[in-house]
C-alpha atoms as a PDB file:
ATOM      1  CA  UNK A   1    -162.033 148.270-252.719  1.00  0.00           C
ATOM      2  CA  UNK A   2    -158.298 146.543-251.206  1.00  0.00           C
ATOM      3  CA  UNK A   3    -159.115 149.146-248.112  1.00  0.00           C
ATOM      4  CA  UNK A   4    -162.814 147.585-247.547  1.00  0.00           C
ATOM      5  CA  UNK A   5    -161.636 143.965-247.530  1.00  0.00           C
ATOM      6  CA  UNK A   6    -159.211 144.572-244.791  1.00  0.00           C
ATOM      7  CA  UNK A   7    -160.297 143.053-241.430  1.00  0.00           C
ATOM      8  CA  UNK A   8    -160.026 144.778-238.499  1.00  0.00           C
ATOM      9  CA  UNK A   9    -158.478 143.492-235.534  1.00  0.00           C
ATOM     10  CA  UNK A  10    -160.526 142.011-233.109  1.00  0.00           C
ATOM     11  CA  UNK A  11    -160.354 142.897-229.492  1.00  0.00           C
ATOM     12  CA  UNK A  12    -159.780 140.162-227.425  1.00  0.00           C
ATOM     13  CA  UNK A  13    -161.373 140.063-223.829  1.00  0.00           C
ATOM     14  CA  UNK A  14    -159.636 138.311-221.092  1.00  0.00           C
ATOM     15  CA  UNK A  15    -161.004 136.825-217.718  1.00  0.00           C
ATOM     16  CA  UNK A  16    -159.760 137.280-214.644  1.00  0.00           C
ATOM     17  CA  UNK A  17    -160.811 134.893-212.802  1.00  0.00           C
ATOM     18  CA  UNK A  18    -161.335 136.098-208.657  1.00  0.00           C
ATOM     19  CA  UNK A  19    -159.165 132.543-207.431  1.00  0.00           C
ATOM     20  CA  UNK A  20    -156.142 133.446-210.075  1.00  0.00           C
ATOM     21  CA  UNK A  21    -155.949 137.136-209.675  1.00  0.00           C
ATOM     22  CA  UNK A  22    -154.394 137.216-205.996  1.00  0.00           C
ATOM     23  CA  UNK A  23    -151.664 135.236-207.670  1.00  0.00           C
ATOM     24  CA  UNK A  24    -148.802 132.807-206.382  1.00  0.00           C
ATOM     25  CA  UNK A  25    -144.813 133.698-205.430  1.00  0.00           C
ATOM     26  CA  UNK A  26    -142.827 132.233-207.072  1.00  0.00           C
ATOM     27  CA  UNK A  27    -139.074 132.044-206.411  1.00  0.00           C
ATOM     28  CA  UNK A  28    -138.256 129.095-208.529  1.00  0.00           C
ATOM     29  CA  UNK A  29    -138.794 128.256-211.628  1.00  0.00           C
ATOM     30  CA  UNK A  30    -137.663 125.010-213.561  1.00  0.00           C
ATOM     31  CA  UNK A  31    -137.399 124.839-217.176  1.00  0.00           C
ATOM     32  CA  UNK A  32    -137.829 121.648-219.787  1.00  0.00           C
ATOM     33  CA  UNK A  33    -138.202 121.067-223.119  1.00  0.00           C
ATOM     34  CA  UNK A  34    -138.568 118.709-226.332  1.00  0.00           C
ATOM     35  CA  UNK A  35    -139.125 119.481-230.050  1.00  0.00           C
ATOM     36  CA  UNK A  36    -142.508 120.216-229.182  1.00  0.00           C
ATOM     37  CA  UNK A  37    -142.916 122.010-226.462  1.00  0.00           C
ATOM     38  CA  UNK A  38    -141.364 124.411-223.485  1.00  0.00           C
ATOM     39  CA  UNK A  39    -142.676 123.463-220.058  1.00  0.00           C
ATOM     40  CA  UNK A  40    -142.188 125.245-217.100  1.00  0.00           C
ATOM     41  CA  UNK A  41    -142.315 124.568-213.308  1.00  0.00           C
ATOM     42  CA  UNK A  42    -143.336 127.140-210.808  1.00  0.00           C
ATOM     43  CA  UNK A  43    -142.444 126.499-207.179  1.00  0.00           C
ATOM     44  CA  UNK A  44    -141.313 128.115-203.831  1.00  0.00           C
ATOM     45  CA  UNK A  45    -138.550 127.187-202.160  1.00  0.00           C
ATOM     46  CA  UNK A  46    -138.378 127.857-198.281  1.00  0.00           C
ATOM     47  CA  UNK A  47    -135.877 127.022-196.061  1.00  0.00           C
ATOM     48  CA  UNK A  48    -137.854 124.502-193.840  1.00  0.00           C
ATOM     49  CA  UNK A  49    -139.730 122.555-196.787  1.00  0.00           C
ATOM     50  CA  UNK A  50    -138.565 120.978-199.751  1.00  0.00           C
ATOM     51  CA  UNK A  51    -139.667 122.910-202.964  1.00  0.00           C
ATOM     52  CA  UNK A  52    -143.010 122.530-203.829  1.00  0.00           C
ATOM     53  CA  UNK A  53    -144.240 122.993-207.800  1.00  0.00           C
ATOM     54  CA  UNK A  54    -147.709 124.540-207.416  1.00  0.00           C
ATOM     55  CA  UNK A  55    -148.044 125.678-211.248  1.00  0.00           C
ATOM     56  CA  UNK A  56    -146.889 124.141-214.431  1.00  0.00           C
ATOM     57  CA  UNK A  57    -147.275 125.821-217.633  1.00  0.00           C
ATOM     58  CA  UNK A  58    -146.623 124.382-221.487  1.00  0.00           C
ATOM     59  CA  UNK A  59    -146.277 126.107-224.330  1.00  0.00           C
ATOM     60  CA  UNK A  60    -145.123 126.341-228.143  1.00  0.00           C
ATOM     61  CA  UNK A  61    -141.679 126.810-228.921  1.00  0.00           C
ATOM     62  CA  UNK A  62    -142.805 129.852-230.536  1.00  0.00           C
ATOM     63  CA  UNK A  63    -144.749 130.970-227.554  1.00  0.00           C
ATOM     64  CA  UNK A  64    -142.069 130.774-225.519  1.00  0.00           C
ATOM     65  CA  UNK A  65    -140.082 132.616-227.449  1.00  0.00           C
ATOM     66  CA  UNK A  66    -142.542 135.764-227.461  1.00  0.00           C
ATOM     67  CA  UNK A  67    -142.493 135.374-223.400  1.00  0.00           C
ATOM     68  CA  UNK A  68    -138.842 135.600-223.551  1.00  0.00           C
ATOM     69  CA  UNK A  69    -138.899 138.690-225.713  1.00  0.00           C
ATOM     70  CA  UNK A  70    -142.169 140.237-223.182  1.00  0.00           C
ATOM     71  CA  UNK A  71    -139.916 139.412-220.324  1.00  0.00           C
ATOM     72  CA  UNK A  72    -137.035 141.167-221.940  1.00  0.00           C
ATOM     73  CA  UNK A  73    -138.716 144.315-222.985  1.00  0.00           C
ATOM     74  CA  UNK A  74    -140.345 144.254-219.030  1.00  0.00           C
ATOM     75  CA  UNK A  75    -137.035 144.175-217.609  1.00  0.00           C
ATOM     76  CA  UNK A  76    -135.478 147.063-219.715  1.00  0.00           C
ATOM     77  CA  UNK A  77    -138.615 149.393-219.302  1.00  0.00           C
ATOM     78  CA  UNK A  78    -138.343 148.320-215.255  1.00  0.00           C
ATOM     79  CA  UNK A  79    -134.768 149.050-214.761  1.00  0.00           C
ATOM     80  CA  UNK A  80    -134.853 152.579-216.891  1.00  0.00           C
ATOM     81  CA  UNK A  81    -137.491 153.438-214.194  1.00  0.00           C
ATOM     82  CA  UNK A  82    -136.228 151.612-210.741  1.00  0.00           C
ATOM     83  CA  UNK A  83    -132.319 151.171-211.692  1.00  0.00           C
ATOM     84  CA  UNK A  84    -130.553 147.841-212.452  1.00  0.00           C
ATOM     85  CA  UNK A  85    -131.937 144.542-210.549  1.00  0.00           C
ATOM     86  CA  UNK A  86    -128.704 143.042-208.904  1.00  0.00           C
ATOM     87  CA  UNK A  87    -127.935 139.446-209.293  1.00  0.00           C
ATOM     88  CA  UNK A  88    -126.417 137.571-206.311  1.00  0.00           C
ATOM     89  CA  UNK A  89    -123.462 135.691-206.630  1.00  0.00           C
ATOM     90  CA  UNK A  90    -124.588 132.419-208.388  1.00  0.00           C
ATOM     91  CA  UNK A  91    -123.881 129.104-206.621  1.00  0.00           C
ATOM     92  CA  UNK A  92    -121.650 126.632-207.840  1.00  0.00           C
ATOM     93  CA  UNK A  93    -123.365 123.787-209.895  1.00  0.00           C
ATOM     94  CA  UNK A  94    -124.089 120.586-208.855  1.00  0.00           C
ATOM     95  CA  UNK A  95    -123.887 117.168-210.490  1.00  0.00           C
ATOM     96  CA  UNK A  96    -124.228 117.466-214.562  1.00  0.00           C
ATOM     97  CA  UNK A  97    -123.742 121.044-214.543  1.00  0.00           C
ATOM     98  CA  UNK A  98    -127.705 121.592-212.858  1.00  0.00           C
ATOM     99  CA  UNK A  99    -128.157 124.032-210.056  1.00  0.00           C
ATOM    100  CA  UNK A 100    -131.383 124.670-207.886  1.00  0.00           C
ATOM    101  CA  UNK A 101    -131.057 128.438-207.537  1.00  0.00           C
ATOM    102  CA  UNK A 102    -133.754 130.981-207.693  1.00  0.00           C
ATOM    103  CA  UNK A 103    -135.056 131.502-211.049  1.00  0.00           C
ATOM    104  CA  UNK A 104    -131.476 130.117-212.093  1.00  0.00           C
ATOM    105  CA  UNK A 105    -128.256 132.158-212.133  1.00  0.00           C
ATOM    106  CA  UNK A 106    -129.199 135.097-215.079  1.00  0.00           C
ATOM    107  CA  UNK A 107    -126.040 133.597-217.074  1.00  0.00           C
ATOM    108  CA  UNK A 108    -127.713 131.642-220.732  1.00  0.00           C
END
């Protein structure tokens, strides 16, 4: 009778909608945070414009934290098939230790 009461997951359908699914490049990203709450900044930075944030996102502390461990099991399963991604050599940081690089320096 314990085996009937058990709920089955539920398959969740997501929407793609046609505007979203071509996507937007990113090669900056800015991250903040309170208590709360992550929230992070998507831009592009080009070399004749200022960067421009086109995206932001918030989310749960705890929902950031399962992006960071998605991200992390992405990034092993990418480089066992393509090889290692190399880093560049990561700028020197500017006033109160803050640097605008790329998607930051790879360094916590």
């Amino acid at each position: 009778m314990a085996e009937e009461n058990k709920q089955q997951p539920q398959e969740v359908k997501i929407e793609l909608k046609p505007e979203v699914a071509q996507g937007e490049y990113s090669n900056l990203a800015m991250i903040n945070h309170s208590s709360s709450e992550f929230i992070i900044d998507f831009a592009h930075m080009l070399p004749i414009a200022p960067p421009q944030i086109f995206s932001r996102v918030i989310m749960a502390p705890e929902h950031a934290k399962r992006l960071l461990f998605a991200l992390q099991e992405n990034l092993v399963r990418y480089e066992k098939e393509f090889g290692e991604i190399k880093l560049p050599q990561a700028p020197q940081p500017a006033d109160e230790g803050r640097t605008i690089a790329p998607f930051g320096t790879g360094k916590a």
